[in-house]
C-alpha atoms as a PDB file:
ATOM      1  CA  UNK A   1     211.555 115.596 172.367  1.00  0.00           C
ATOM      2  CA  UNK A   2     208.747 113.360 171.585  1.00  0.00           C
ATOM      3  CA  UNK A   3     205.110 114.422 173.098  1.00  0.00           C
ATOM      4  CA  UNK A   4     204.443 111.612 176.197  1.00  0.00           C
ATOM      5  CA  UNK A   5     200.856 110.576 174.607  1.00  0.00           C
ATOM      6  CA  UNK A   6     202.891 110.006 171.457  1.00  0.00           C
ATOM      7  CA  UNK A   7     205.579 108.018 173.094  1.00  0.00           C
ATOM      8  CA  UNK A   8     202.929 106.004 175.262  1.00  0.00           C
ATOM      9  CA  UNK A   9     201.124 105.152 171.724  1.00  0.00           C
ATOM     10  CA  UNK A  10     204.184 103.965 169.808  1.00  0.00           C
ATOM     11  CA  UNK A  11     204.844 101.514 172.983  1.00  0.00           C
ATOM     12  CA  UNK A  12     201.606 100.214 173.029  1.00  0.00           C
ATOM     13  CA  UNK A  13     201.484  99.630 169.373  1.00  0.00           C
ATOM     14  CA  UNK A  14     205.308  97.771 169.149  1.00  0.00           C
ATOM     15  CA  UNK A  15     203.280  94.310 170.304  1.00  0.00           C
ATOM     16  CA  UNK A  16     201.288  94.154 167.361  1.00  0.00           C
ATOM     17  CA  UNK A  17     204.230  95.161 164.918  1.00  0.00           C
ATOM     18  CA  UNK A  18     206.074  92.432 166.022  1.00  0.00           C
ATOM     19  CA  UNK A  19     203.235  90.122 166.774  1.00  0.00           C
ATOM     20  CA  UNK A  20     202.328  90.715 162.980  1.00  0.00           C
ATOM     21  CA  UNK A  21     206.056  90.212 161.975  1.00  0.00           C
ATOM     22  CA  UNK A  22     206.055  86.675 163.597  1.00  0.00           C
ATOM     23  CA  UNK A  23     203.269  85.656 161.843  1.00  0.00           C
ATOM     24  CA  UNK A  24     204.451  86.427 158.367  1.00  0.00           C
ATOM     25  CA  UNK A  25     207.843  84.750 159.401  1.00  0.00           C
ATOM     26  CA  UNK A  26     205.770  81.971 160.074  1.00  0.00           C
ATOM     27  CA  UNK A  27     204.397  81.954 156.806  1.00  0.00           C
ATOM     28  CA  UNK A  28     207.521  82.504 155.219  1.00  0.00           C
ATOM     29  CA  UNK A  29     208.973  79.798 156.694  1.00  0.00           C
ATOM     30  CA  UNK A  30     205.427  77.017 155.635  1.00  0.00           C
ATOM     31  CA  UNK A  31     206.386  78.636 152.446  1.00  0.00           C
ATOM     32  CA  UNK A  32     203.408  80.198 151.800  1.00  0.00           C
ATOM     33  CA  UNK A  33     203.288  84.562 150.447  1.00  0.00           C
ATOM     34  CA  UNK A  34     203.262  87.004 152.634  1.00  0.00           C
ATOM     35  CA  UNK A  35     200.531  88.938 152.839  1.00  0.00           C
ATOM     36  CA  UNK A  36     198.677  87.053 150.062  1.00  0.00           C
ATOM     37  CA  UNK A  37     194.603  87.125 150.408  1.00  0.00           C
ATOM     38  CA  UNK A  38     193.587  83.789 149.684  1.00  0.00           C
ATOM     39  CA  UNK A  39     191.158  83.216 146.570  1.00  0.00           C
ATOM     40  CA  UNK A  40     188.317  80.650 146.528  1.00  0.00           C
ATOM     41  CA  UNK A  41     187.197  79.831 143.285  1.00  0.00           C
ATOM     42  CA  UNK A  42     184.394  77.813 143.066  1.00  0.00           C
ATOM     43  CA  UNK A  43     183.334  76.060 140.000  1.00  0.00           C
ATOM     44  CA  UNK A  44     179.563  77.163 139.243  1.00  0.00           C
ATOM     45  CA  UNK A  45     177.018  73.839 140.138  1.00  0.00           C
ATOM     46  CA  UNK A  46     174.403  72.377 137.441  1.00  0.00           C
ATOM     47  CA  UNK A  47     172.073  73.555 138.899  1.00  0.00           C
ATOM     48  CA  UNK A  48     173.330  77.821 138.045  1.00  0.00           C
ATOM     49  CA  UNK A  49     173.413  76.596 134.698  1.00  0.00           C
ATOM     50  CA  UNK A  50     169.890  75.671 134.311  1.00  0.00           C
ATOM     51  CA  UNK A  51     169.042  78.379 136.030  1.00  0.00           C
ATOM     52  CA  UNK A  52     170.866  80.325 133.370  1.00  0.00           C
ATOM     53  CA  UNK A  53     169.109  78.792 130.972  1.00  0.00           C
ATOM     54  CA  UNK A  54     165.802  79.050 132.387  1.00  0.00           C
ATOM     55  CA  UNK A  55     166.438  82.557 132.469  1.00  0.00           C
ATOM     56  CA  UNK A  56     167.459  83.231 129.526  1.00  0.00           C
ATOM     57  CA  UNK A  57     164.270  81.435 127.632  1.00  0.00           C
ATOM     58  CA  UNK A  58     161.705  82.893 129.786  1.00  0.00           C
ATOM     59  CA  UNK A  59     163.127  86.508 128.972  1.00  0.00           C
ATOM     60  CA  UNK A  60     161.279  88.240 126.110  1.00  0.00           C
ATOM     61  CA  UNK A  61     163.988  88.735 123.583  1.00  0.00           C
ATOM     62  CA  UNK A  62     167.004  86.603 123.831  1.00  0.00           C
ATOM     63  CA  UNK A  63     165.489  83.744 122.314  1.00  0.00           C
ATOM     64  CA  UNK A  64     163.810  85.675 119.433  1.00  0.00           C
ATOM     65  CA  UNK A  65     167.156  87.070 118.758  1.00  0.00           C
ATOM     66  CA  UNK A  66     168.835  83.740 118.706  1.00  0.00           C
ATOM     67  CA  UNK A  67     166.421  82.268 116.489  1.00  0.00           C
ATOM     68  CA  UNK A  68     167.035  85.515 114.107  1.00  0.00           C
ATOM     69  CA  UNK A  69     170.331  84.218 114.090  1.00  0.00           C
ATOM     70  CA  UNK A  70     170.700  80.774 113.485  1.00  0.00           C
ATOM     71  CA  UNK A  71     167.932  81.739 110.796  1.00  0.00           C
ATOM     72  CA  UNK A  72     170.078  84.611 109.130  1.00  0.00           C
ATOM     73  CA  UNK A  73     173.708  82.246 109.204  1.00  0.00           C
ATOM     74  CA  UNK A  74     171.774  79.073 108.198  1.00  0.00           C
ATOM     75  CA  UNK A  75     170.479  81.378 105.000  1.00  0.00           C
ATOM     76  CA  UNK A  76     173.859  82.655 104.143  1.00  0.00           C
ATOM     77  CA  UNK A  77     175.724  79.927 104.633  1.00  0.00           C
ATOM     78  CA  UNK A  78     173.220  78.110 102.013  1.00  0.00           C
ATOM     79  CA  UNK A  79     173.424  80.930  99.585  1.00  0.00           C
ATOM     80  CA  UNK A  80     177.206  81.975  99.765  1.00  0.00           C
ATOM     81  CA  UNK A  81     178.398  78.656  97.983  1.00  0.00           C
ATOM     82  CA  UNK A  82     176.263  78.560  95.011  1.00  0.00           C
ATOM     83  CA  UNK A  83     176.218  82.383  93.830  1.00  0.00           C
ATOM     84  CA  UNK A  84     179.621  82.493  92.188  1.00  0.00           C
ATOM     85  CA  UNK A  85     178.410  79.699  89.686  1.00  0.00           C
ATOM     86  CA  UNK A  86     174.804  81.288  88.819  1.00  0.00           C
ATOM     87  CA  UNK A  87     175.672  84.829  88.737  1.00  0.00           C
ATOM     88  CA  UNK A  88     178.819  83.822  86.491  1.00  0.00           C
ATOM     89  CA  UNK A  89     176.071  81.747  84.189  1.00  0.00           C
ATOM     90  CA  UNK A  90     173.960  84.703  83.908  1.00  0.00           C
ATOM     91  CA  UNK A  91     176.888  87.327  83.404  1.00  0.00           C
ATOM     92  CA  UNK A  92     177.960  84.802  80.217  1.00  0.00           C
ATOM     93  CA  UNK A  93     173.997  84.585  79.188  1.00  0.00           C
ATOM     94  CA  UNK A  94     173.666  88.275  78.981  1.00  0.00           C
ATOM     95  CA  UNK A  95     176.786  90.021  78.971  1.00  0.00           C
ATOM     96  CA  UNK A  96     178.713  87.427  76.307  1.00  0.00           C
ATOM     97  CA  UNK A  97     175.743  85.719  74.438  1.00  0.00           C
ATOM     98  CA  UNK A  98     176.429  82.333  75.789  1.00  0.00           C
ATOM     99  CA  UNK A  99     173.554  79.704  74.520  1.00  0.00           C
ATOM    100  CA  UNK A 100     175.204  76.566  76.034  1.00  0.00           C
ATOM    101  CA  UNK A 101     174.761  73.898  78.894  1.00  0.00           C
ATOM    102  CA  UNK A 102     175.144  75.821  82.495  1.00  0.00           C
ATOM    103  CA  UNK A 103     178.860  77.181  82.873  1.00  0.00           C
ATOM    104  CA  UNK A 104     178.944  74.710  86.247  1.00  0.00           C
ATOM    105  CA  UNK A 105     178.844  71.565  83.965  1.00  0.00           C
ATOM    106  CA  UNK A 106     182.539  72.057  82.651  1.00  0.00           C
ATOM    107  CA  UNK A 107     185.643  71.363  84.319  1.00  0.00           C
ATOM    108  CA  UNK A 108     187.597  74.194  84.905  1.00  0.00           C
ATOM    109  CA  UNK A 109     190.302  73.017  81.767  1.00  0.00           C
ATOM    110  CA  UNK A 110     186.950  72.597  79.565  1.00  0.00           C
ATOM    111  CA  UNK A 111     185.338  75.932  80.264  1.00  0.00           C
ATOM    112  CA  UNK A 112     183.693  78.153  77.230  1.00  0.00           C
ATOM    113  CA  UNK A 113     185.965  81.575  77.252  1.00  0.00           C
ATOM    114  CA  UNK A 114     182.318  83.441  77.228  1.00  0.00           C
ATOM    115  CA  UNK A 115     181.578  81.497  80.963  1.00  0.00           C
ATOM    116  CA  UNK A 116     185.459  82.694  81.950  1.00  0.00           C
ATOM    117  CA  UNK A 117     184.153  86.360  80.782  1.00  0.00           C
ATOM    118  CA  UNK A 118     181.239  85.780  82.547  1.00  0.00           C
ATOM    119  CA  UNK A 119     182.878  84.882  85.832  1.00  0.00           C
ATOM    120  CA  UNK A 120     185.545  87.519  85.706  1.00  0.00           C
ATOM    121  CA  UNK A 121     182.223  90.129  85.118  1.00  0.00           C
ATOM    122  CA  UNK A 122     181.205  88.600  88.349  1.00  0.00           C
ATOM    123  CA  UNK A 123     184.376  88.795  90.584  1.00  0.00           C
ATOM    124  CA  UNK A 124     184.326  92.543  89.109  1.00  0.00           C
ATOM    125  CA  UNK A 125     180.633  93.274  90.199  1.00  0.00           C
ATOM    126  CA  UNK A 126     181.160  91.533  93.499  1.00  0.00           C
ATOM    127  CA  UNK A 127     184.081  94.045  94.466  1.00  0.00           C
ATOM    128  CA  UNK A 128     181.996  96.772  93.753  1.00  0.00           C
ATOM    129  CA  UNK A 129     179.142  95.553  95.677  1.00  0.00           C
ATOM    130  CA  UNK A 130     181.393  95.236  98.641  1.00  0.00           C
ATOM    131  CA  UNK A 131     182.937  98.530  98.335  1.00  0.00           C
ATOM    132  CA  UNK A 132     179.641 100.030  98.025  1.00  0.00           C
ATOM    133  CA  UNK A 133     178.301  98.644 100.936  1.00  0.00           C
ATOM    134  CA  UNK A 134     181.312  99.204 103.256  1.00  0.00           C
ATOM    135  CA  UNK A 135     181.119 103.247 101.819  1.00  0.00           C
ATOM    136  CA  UNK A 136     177.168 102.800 103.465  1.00  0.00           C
ATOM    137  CA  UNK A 137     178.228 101.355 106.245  1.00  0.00           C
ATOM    138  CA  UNK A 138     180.414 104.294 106.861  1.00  0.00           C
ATOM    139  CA  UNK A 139     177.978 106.580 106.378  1.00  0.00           C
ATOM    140  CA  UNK A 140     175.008 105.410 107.784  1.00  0.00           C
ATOM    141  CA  UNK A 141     176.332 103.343 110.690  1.00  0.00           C
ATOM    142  CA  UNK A 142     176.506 106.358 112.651  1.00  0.00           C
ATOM    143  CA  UNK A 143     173.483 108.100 112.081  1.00  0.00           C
ATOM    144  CA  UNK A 144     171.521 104.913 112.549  1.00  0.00           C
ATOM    145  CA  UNK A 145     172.910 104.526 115.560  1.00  0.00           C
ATOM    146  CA  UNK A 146     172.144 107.838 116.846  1.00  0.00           C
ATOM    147  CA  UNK A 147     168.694 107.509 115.883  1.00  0.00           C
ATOM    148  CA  UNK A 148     168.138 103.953 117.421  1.00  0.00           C
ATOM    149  CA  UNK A 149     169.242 104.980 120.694  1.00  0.00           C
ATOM    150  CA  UNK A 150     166.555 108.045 120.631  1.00  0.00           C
ATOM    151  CA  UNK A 151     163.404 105.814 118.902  1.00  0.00           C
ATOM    152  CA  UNK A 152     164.454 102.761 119.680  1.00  0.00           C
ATOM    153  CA  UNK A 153     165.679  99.745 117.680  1.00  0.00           C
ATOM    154  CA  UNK A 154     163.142  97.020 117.270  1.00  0.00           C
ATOM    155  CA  UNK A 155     162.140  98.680 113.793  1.00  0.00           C
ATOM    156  CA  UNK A 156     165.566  99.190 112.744  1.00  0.00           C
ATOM    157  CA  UNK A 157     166.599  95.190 113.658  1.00  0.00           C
ATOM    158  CA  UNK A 158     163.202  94.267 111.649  1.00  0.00           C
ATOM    159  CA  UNK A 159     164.280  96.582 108.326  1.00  0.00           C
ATOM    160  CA  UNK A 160     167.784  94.752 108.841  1.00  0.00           C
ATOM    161  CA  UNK A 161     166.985  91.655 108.491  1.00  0.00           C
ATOM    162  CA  UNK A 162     164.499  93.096 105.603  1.00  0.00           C
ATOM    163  CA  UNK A 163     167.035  93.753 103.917  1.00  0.00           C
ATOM    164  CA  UNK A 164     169.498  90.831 104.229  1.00  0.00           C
ATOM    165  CA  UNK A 165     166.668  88.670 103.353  1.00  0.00           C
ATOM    166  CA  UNK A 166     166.271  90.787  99.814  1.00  0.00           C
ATOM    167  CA  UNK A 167     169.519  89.133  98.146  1.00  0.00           C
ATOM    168  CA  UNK A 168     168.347  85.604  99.085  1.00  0.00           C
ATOM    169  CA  UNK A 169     165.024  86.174  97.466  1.00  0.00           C
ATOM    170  CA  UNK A 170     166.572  87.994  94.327  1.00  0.00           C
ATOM    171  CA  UNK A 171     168.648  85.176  93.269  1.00  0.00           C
ATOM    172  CA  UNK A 172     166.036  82.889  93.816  1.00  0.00           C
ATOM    173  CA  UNK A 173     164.374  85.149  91.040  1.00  0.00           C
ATOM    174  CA  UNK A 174     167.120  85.234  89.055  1.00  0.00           C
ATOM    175  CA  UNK A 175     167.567  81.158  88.453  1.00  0.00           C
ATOM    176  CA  UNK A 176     163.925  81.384  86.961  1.00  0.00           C
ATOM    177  CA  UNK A 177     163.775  84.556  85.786  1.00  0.00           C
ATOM    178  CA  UNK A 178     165.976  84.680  82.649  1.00  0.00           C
ATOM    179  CA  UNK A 179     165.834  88.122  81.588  1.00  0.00           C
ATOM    180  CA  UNK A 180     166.554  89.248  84.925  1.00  0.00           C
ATOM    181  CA  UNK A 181     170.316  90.656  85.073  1.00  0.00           C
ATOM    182  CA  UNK A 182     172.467  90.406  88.127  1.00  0.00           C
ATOM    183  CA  UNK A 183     173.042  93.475  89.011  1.00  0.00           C
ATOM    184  CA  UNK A 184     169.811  93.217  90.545  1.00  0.00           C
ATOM    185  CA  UNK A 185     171.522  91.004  92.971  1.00  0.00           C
ATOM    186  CA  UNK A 186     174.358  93.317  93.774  1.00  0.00           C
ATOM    187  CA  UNK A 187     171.881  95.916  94.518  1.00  0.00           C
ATOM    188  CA  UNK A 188     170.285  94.461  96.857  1.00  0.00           C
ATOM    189  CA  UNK A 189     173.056  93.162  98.776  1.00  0.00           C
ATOM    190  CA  UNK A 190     174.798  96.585  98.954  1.00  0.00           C
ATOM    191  CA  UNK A 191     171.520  97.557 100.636  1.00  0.00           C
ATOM    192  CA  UNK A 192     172.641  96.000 103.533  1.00  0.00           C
ATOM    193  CA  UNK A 193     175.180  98.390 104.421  1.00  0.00           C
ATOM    194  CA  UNK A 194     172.092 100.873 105.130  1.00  0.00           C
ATOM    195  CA  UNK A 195     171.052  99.359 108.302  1.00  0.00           C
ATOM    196  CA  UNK A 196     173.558  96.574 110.064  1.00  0.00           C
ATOM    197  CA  UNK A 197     171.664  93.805 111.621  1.00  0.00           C
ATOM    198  CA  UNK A 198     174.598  94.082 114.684  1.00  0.00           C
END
């Protein structure tokens, strides 16, 4: 038999069962879910976003960083498209004693076999260079990272972008430096893989 301050609190609560039962009929029957919390969303105003913004530039190293950024894609984007053609010039200068006009003169139908060589030397140092650098990014990506979050990593960001900037500046060298042989190129840009700039 059931206690009487058990019974007394079962008959006091049966109201607000049912009271709670008619209202979710009633919202059954607007069609509306029952038992659905309602969500507000509200569009953010102008005036968050320049607050965002204003934010953001006072701060002392987003914009640095963004600047580092734009400068580092702006430079590869103007270097990537113009490699293949003078690192395939110098690879036919020095590898197949090629004395002609440049190799990006021709049409691809009227190219010299020692500016094919010379391209197909490039493709070949290229893959290298790439397997290389992923092997150092394997290696060191870890232990840099380790060490950054112990000393910190404004010096390791600054010898990134060091060393991304060395491959730039060595083809620059090469195009006026004739004697100068590519491989000097690939170097440096396996170098990268020591310390990522992300």
């Amino acid at each position: 038999m059931m206690p009487a301050s058990r019974s007394v609190a079962a008959s006091t609560s049966t109201p607000s069962v049912r009271a709670n039962n008619e209202d979710t009929d009633a919202d059954s029957e607007d069609g509306s879910s029952l038992n659905t919390p309602r969500e507000v969303i509200v569009a953010p105003s102008n005036n968050d976003n320049a607050e965002f913004f204003r934010t953001y530039f006072a701060s002392s190293g987003a914009p640095q960083l963004l600047v580092l950024a734009f400068l580092l894609s702006f430079g590869i984007g103007s270097v990537v498209s113009i490699v293949p053609e003078v690192l395939s010039d110098r690879f036919a200068r020095l590898s197949h004693s090629y004395a002609g006009q440049p190799c990006s003169s021709y049409e691809r139908e009227d190219l010299p076999l020692e500016c094919t060589l010379g391209g197909q030397d490039a493709q070949n140092a290229a893959a290298i260079a790439t397997f290389a650098k992923n092997a150092l990014i394997l290696i060191f990506a870890s232990i840099v990272g380790s060490v950054s979050d112990c000393r910190g990593r404004k010096g390791f960001l600054a010898f990134a972008f060091f060393l991304s900037s060395l491959a730039p500046l060595v083809l620059v060298v090469i195009q006026f430096e004739s004697r100068l042989h590519p491989r000097w190129y690939y170097a440096a840009e396996c170098s990268t893989g020591l310390v990522s700039t992300m």
